[in-house]
N, C-alpha and C. Protein backbone atom coordinates (compact mmCIF):
# COMPACT_ATOMS: atom_id res chain seq x y z
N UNK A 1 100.63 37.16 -153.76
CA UNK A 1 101.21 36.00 -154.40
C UNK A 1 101.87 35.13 -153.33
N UNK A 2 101.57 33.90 -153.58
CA UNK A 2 101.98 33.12 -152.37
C UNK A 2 103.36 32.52 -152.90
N UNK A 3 104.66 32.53 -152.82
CA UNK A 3 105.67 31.87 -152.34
C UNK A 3 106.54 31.05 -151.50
N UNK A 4 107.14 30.22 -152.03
CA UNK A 4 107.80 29.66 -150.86
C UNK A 4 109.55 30.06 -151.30
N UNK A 5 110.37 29.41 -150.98
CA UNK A 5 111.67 29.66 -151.00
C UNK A 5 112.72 29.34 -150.33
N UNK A 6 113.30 27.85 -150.76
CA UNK A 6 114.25 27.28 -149.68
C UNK A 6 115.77 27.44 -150.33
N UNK A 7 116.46 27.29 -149.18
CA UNK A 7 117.70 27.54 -149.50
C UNK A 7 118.54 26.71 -148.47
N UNK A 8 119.74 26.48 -148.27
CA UNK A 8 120.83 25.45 -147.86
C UNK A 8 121.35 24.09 -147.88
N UNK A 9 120.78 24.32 -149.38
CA UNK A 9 121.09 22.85 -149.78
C UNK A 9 122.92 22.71 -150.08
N UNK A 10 123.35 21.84 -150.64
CA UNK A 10 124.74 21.91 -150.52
C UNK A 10 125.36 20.74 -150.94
N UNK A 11 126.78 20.54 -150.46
CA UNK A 11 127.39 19.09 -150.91
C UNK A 11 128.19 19.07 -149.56
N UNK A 12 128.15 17.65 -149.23
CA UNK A 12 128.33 17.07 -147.15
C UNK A 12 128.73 16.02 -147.64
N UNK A 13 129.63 15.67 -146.75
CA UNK A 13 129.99 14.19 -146.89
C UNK A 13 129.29 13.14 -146.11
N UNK A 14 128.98 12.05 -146.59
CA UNK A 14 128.47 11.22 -145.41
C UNK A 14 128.52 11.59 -144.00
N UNK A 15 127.48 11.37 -143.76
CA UNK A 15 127.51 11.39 -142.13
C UNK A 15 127.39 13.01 -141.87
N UNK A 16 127.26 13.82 -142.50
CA UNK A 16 127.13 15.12 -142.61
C UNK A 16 126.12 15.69 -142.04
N UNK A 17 125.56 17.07 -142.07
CA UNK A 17 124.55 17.63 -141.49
C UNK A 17 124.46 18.63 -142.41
N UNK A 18 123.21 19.28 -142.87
CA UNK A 18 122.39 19.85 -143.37
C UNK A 18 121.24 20.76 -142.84
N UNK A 19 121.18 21.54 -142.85
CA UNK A 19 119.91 22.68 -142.35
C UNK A 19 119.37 23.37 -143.70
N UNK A 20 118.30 23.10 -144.27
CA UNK A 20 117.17 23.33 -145.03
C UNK A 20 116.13 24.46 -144.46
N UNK A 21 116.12 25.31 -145.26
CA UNK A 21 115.19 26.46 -144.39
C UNK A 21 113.73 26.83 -145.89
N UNK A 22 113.17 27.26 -145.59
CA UNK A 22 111.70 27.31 -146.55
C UNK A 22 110.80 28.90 -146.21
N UNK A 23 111.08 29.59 -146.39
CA UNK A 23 110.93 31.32 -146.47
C UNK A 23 109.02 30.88 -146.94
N UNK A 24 108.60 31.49 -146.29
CA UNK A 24 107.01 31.51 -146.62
C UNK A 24 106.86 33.11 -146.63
N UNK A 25 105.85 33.09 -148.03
CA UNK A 25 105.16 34.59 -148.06
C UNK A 25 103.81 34.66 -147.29
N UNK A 26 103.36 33.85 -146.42
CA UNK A 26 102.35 33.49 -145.66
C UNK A 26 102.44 32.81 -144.61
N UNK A 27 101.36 33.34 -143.68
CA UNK A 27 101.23 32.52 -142.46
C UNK A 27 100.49 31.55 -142.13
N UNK A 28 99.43 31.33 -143.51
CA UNK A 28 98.28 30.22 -142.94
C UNK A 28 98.12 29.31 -143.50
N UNK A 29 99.44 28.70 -143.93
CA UNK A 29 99.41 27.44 -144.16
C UNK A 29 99.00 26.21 -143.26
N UNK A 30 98.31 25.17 -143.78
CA UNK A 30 97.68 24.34 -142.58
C UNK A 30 98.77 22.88 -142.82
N UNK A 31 99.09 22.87 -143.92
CA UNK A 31 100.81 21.80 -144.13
C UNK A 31 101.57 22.39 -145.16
N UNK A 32 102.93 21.93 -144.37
CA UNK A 32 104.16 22.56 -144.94
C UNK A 32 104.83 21.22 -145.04
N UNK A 33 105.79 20.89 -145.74
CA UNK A 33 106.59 19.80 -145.72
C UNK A 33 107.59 20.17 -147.24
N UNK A 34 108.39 18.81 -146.49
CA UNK A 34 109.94 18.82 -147.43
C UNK A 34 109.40 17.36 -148.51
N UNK A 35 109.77 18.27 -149.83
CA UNK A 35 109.70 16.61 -150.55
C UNK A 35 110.74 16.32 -151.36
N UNK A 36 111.34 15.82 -151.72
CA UNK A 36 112.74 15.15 -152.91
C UNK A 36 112.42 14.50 -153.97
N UNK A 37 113.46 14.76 -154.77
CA UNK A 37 112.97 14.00 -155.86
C UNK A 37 114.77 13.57 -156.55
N UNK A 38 115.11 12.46 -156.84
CA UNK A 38 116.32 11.81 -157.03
C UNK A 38 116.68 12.02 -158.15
N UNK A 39 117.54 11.93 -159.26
CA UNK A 39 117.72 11.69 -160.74
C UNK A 39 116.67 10.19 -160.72
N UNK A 40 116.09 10.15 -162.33
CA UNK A 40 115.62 8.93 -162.24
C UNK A 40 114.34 8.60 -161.36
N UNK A 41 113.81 9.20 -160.24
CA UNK A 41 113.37 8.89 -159.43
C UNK A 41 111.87 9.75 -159.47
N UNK A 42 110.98 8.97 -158.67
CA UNK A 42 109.61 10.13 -158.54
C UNK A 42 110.06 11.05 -157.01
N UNK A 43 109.29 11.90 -157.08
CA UNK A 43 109.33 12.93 -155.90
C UNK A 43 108.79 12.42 -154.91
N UNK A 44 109.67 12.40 -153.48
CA UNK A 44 108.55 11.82 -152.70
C UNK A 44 108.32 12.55 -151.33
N UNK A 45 107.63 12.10 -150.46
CA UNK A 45 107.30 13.27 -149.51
C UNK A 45 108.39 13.15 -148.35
N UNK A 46 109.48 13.24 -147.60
CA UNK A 46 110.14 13.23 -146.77
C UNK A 46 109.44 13.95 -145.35
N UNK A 47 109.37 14.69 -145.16
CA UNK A 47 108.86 15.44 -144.00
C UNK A 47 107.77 16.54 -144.31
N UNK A 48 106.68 16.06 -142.91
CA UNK A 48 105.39 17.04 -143.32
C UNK A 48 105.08 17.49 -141.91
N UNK A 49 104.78 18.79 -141.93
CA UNK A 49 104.33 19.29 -140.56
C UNK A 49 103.22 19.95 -140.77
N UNK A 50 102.06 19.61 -139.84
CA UNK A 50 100.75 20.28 -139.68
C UNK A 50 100.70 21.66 -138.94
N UNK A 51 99.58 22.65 -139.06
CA UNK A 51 99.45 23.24 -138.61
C UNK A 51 99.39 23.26 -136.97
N UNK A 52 98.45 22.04 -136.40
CA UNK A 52 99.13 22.29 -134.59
C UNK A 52 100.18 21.31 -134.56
N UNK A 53 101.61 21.10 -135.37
CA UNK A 53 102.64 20.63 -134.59
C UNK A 53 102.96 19.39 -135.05
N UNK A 54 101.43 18.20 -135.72
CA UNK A 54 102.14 17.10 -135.66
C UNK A 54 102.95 16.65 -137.35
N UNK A 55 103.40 15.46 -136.77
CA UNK A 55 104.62 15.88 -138.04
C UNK A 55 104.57 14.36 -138.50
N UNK A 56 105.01 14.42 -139.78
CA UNK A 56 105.32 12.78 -140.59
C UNK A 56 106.65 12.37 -141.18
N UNK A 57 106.92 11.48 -140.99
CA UNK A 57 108.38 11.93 -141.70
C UNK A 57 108.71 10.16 -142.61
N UNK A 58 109.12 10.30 -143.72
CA UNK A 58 109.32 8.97 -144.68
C UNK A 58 110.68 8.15 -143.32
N UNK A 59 110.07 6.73 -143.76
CA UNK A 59 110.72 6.13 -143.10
C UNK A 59 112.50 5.94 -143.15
N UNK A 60 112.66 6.42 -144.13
CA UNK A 60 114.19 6.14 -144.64
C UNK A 60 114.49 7.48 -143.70
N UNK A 61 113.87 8.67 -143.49
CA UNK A 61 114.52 9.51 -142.83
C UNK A 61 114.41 9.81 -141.32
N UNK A 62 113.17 8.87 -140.74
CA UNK A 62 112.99 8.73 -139.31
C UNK A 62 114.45 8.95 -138.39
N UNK A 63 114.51 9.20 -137.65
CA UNK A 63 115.75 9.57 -136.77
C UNK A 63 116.69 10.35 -137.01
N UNK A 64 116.86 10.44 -138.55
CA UNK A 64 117.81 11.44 -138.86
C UNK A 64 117.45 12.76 -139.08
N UNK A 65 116.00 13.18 -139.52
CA UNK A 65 115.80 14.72 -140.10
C UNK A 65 114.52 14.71 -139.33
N UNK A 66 114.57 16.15 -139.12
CA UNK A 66 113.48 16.53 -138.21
C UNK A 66 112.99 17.78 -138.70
N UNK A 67 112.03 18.38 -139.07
CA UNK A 67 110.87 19.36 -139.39
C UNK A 67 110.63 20.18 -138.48
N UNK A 68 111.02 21.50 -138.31
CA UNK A 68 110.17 22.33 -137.57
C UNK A 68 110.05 23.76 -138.24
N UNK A 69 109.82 24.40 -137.91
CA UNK A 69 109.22 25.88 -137.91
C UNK A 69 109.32 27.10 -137.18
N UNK A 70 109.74 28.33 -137.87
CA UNK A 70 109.53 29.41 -136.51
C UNK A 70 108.44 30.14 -137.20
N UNK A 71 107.07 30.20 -136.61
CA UNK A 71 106.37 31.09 -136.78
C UNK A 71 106.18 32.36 -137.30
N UNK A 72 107.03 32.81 -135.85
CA UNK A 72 107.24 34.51 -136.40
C UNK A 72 108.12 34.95 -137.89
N UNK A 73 108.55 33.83 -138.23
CA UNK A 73 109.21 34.14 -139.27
C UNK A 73 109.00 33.63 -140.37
N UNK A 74 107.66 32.93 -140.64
CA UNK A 74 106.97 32.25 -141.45
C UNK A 74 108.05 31.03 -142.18
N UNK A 75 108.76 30.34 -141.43
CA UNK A 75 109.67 30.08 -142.17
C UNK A 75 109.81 28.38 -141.16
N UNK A 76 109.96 27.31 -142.14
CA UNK A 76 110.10 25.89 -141.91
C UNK A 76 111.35 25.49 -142.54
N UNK A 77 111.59 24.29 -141.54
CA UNK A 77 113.11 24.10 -141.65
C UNK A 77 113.46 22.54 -141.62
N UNK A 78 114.24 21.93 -142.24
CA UNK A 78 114.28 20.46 -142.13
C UNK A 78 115.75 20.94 -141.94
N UNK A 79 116.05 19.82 -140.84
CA UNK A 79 117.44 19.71 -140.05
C UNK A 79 117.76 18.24 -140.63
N UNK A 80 119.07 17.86 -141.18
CA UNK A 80 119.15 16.71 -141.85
C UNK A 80 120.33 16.23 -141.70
N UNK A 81 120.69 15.00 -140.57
CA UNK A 81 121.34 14.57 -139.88
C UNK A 81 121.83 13.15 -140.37
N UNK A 82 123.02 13.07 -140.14
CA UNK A 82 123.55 11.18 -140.45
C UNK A 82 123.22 11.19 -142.15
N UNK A 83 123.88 12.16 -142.75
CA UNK A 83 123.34 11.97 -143.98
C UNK A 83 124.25 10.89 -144.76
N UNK A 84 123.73 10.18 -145.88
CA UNK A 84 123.63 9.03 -146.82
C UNK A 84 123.72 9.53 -148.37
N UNK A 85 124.46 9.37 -149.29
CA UNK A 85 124.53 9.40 -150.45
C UNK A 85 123.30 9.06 -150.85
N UNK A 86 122.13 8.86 -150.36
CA UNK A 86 121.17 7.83 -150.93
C UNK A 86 119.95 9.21 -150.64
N UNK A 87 120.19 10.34 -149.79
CA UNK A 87 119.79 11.63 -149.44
C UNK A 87 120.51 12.58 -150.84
N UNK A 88 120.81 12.13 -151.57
CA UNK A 88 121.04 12.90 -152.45
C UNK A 88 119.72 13.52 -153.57
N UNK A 89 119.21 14.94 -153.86
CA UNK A 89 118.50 14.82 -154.39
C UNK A 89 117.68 16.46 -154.57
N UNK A 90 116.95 16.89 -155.13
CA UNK A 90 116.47 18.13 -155.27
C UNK A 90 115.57 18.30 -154.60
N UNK A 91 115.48 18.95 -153.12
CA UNK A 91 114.74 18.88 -152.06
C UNK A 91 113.80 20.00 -152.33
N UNK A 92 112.18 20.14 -152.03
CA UNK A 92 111.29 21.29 -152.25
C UNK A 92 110.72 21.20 -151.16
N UNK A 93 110.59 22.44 -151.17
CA UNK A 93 109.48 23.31 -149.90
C UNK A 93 107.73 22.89 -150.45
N UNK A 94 106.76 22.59 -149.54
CA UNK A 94 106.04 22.43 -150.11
C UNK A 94 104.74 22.59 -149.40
N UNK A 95 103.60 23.32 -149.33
CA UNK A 95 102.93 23.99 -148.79
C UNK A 95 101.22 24.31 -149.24
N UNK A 96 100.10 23.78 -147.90
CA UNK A 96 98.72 24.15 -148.52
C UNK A 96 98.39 24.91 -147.81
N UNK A 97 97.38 25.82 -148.26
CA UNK A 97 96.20 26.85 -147.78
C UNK A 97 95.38 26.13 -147.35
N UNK A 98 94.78 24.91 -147.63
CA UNK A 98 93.70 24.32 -147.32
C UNK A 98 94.04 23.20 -147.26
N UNK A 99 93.49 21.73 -147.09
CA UNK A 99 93.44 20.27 -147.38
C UNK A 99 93.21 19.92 -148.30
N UNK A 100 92.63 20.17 -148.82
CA UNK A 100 91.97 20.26 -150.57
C UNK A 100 92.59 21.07 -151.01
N UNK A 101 93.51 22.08 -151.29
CA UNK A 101 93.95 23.25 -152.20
C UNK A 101 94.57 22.60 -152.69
N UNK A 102 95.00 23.71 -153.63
CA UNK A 102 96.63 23.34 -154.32
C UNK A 102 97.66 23.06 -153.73
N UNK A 103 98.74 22.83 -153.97
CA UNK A 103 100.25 22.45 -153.49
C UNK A 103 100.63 23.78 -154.40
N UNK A 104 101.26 24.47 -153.08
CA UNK A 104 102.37 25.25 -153.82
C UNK A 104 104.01 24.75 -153.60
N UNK A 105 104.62 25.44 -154.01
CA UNK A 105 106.30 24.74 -154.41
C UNK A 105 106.89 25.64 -154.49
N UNK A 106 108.22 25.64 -153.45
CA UNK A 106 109.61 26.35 -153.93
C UNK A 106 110.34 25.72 -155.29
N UNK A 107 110.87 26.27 -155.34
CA UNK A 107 112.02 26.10 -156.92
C UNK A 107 112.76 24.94 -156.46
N UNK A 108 113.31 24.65 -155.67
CA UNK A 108 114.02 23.54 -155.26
C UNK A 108 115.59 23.83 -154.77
N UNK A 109 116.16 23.20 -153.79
CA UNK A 109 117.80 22.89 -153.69
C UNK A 109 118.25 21.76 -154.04
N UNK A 110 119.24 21.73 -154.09
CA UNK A 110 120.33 20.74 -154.48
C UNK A 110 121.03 20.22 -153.05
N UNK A 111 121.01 18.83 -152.92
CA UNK A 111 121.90 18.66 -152.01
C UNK A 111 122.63 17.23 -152.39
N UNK A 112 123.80 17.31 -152.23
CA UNK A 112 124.45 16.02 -152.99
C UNK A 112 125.86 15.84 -151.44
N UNK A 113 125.41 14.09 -151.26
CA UNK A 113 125.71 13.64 -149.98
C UNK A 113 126.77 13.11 -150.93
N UNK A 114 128.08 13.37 -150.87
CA UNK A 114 129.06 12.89 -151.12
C UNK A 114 130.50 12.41 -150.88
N UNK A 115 131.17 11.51 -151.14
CA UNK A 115 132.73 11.73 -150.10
C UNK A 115 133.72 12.47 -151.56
């Protein structure tokens, strides 16, 4: 059974920092990425990392959050920096076997950028 499973979401005040981690029951995922979804709002893709390395990231979060991964530990991580009330939102792990497969999904965190 394939899982994912993130955890460190939280409540930061502006300007805050955040570390997002994503527990994989697998190693061969070929994309992993972070997506959000707001009250009110559609889900959208924030950060995506490929299998050799290269990475995408939504423009609202360019400079501030960065995507990486430790291998050996099957496990991806969004680092989330200079945070914004506007970063508020139910962040998911999100992950393919293939290009064409399915999307699998963690359950989601909570992170609420607040003063």
């Amino acid at each position: 059974q394939v899982q994912l499973v993130e955890s460190g979401g939280g409540l930061v005040q502006p300007g805050g920092s955040l570390r997002l981690s994503c527990a994989a029951s697998a190693n061969n995922f070929v994309v992993m990425g972070w997506y959000r979804q707001a009250p009110g709002k559609q889900r959208e893709l924030v950060a995506q990392l490929l299998r050799d390395g290269r990475t995408n990231y939504a423009n609202s979060v360019k400079g501030r959050f960065t995507i990486s991964r430790d291998n050996a530990k099957n496990t991806v991580y969004l680092q989330m920096n200079s945070l914004k009330p506007e970063d508020t939102a139910v962040y998911y792990c999100n992950g393919k076997i293939t290009i064409v497969g399915r999307d699998y999904w963690g359950q989601g965190t909570q992170v609420t950028v607040s003063s």
